[in-house]
Protein backbone atom coordinates (compact mmCIF):
# COMPACT_ATOMS: atom_id res chain seq x y z
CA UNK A 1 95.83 204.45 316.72
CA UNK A 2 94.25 207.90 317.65
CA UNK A 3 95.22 208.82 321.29
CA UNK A 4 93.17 211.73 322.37
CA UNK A 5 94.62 214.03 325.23
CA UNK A 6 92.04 216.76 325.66
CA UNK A 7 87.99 216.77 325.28
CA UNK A 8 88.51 217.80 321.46
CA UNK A 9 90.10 215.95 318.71
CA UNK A 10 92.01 218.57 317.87
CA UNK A 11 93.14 220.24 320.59
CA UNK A 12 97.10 220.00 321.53
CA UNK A 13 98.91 220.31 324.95
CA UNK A 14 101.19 223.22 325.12
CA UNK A 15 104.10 222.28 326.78
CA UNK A 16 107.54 224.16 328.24
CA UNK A 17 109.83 221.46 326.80
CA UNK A 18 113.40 222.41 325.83
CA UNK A 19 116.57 219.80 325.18
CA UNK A 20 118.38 217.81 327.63
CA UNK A 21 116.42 218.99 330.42
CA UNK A 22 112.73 218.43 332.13
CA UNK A 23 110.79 221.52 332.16
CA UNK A 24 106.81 221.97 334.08
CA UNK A 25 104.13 223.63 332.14
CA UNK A 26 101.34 225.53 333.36
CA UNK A 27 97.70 225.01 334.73
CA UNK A 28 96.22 225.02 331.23
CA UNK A 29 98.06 221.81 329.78
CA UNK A 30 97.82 220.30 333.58
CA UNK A 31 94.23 220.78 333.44
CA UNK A 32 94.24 219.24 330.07
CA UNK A 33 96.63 216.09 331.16
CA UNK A 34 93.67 215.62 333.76
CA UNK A 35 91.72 213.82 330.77
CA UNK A 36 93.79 211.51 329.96
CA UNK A 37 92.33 208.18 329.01
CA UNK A 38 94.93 205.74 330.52
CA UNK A 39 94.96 208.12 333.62
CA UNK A 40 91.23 207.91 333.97
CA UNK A 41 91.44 204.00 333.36
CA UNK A 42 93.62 203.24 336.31
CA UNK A 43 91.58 205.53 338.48
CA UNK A 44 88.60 203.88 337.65
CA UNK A 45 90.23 200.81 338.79
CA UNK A 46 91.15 201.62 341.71
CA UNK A 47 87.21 203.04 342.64
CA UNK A 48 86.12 199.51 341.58
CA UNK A 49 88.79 198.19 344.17
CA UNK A 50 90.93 196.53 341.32
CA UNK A 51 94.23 198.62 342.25
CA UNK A 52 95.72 199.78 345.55
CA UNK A 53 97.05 203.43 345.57
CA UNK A 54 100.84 201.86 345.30
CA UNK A 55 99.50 200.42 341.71
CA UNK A 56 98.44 203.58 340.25
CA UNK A 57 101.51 205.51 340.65
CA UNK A 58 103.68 202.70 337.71
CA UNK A 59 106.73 202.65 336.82
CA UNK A 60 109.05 204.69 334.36
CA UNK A 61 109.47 203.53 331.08
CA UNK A 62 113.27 203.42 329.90
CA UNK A 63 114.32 205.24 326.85
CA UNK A 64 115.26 201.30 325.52
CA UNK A 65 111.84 200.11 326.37
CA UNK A 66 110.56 203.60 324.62
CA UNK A 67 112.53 202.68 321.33
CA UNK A 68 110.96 199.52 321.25
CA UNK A 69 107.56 200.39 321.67
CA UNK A 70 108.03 202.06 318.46
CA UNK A 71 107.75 198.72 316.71
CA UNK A 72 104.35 198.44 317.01
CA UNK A 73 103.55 201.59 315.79
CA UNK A 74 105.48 201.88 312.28
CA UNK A 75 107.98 199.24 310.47
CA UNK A 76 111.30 199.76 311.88
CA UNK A 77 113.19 197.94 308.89
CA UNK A 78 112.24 201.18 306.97
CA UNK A 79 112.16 203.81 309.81
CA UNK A 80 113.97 204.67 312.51
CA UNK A 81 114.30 206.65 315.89
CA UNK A 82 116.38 207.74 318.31
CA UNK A 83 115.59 209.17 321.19
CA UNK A 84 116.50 213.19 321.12
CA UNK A 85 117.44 213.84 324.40
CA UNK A 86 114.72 216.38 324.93
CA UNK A 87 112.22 215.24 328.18
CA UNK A 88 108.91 216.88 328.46
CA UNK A 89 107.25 216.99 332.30
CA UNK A 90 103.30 217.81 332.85
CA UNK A 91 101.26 217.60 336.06
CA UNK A 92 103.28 219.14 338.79
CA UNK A 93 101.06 221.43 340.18
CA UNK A 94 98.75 218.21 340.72
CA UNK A 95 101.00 216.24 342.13
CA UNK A 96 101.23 213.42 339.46
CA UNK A 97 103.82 214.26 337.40
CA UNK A 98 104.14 212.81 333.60
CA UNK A 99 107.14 212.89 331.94
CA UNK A 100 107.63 212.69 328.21
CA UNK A 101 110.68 210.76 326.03
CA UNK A 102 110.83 213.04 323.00
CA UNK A 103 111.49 210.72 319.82
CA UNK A 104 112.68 211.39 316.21
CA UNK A 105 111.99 209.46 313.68
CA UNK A 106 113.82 209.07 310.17
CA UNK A 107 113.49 207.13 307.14
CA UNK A 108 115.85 204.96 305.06
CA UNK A 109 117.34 208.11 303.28
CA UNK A 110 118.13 209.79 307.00
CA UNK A 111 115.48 211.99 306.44
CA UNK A 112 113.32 213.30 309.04
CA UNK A 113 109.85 212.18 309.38
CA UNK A 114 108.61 213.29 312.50
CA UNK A 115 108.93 213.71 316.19
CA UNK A 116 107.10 211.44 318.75
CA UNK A 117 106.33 212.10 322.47
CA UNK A 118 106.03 209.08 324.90
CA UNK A 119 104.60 209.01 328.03
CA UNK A 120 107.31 207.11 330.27
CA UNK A 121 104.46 206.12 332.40
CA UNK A 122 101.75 204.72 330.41
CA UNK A 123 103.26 204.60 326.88
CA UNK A 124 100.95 206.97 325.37
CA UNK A 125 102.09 208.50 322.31
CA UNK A 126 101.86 211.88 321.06
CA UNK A 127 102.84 213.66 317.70
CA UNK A 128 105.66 215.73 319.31
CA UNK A 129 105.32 219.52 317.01
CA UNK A 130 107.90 220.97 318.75
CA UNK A 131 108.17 224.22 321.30
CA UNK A 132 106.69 222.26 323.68
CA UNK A 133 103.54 221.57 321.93
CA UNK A 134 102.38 218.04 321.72
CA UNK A 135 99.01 216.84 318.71
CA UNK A 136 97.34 213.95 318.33
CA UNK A 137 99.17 210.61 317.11
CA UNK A 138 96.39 210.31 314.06
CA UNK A 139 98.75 213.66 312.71
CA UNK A 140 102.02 211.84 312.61
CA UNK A 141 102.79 211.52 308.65
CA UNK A 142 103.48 207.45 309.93
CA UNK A 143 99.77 207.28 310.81
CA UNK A 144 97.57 204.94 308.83
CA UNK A 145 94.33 205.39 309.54
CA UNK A 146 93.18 201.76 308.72
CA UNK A 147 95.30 200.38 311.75
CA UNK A 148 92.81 202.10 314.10
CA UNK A 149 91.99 200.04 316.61
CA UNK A 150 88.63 199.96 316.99
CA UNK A 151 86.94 199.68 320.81
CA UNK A 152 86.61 196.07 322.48
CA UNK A 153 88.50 193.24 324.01
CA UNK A 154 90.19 192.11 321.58
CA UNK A 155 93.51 192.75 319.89
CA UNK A 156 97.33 193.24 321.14
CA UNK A 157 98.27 195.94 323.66
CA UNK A 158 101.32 197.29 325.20
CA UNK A 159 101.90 197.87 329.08
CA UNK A 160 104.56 198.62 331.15
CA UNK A 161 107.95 196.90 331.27
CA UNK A 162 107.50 196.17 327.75
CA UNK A 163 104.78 193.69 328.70
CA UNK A 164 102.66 192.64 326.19
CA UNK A 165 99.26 191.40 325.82
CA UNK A 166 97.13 189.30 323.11
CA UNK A 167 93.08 188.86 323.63
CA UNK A 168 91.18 186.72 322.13
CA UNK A 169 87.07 186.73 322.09
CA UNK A 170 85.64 184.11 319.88
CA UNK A 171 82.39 183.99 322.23
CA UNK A 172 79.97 185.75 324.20
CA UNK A 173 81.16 186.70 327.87
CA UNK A 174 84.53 185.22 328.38
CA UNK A 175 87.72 185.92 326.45
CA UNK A 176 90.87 184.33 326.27
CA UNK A 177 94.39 186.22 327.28
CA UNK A 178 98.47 185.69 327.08
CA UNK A 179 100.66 187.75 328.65
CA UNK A 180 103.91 188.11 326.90
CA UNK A 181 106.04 186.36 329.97
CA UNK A 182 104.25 183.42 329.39
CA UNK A 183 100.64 183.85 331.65
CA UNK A 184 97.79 182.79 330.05
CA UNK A 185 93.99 181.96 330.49
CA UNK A 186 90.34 182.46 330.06
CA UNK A 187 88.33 185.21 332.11
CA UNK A 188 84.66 185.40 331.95
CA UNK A 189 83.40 189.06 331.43
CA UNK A 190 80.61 191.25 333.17
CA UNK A 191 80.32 194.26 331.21
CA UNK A 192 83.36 196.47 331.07
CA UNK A 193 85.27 194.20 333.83
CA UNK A 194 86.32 190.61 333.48
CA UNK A 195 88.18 188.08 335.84
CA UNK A 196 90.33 185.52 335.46
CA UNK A 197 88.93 181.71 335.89
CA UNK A 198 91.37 181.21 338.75
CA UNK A 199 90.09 184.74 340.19
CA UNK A 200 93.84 186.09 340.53
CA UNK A 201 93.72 188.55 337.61
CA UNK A 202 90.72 191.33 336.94
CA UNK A 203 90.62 193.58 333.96
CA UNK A 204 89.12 196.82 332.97
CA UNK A 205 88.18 197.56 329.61
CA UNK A 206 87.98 202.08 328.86
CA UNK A 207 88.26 202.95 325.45
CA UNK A 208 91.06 201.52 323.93
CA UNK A 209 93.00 200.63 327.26
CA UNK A 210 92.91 197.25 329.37
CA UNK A 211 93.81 197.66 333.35
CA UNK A 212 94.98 194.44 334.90
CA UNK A 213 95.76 193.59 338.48
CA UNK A 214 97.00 191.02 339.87
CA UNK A 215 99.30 188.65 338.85
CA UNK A 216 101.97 190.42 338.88
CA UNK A 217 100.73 192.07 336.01
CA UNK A 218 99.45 195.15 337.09
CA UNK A 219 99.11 198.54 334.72
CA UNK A 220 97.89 199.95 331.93
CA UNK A 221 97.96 198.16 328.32
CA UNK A 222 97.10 199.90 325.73
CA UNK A 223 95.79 198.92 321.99
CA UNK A 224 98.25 198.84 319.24
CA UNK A 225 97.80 199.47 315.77
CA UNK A 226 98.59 196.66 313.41
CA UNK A 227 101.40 197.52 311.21
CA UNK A 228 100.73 197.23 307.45
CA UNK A 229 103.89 195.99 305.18
């Protein structure tokens, strides 16, 4: 699934990364970390009074619930990763501060494939280059362009927590949702928003990212890319 962190397809986010340690990087990539789609999601949220300000800030993603968010990205009978020890940190300066898990990945043989960056906030994941200097997932060698996910309700996402999330739309205006813990439903939809038939959960649809709140769900999900055998 492509995950886009600037204006241009191509641009990267220069980071000041190094091992075993969280460094800040400068106005440029902050500027740059300002586009972010997840980030814009959950503020959009909370101007459409779906989120309170306590809702936006998340939680951390552990380096356990990093590993296993790998899964849905790449088939982890034939590849592996390990987290590297290396933590990237952007956004200082504008007082939200994302931190990044820095991931290797190898095959069967040991052999490296790659390097991933994840977002211990929303999940997002990056091609991690190295140097501080973070591309596109569509560049990772794992990437398969025909898992891209391709913009609506429905598919399977990933939020925080390691929280999952399946929707269903077999008709016009309403889809049908589980949560991984167990929650389930049908909301009707109005556009880009939809609400649960009970009114406790609401949902924002941007790009490739569903906001919920309420529930006890609350946060970011974002699209996963089925993984081809």
């Amino acid at each position: 699934m492509k995950r886009s962190i600037a204006v241009t397809a191509l641009c990267v986010l220069v980071l000041s990364g190094c091992a075993g340690q969280t460094d800040t990087v400068g106005p440029a990539a902050e500027e740059a970390g300002k586009v972010n789609p997840q980030m814009q999601a959950l503020e959009q949220a909370e101007q459409a009074g779906l989120l309170d300000g306590d809702a936006v800030s998340g939680g951390t993603l552990s380096e356990e619930e990093v590993l296993r968010q790998m899964g849905e990205l790449f088939d982890t009978a034939r590849y592996m990763a390990a987290a590297t020890g290396e933590t990237l940190s952007v956004g200082a300066e504008a007082g939200r501060t994302h931190e990044y898990l820095v991931v290797e990945v190898r095959d069967e043989m040991g052999e490296s494939v790659g390097k991933l960056a994840v977002d211990r906030e929303t999940g997002e994941t990056y091609h991690y280059l190295g140097d501080g200097v973070l591309d596109d997932y569509a560049t990772f060698p794992l990437y398969d362009p025909a898992a891209v996910h391709t913009y609506g309700w429905a598919g399977s996402y990933a939020g925080p927590a390691s929280v999952g999330l399946e929707i269903v739309q077999e008709e016009e205006g309403r889809l049908t949702y589980c949560f991984s813990d167990g929650t389930e439903g049908v909301a009707d939809i109005t556009g880009e928003t939809a609400k649960s038939a009970d009114g406790e959960i609401n949902f924002l649809l941007a790009e490739n990212i569903v906001t919920v709140a309420g529930g006890g769900l609350t946060g970011n999900y974002t699209a996963q890319p089925a993984v081809t055998e």
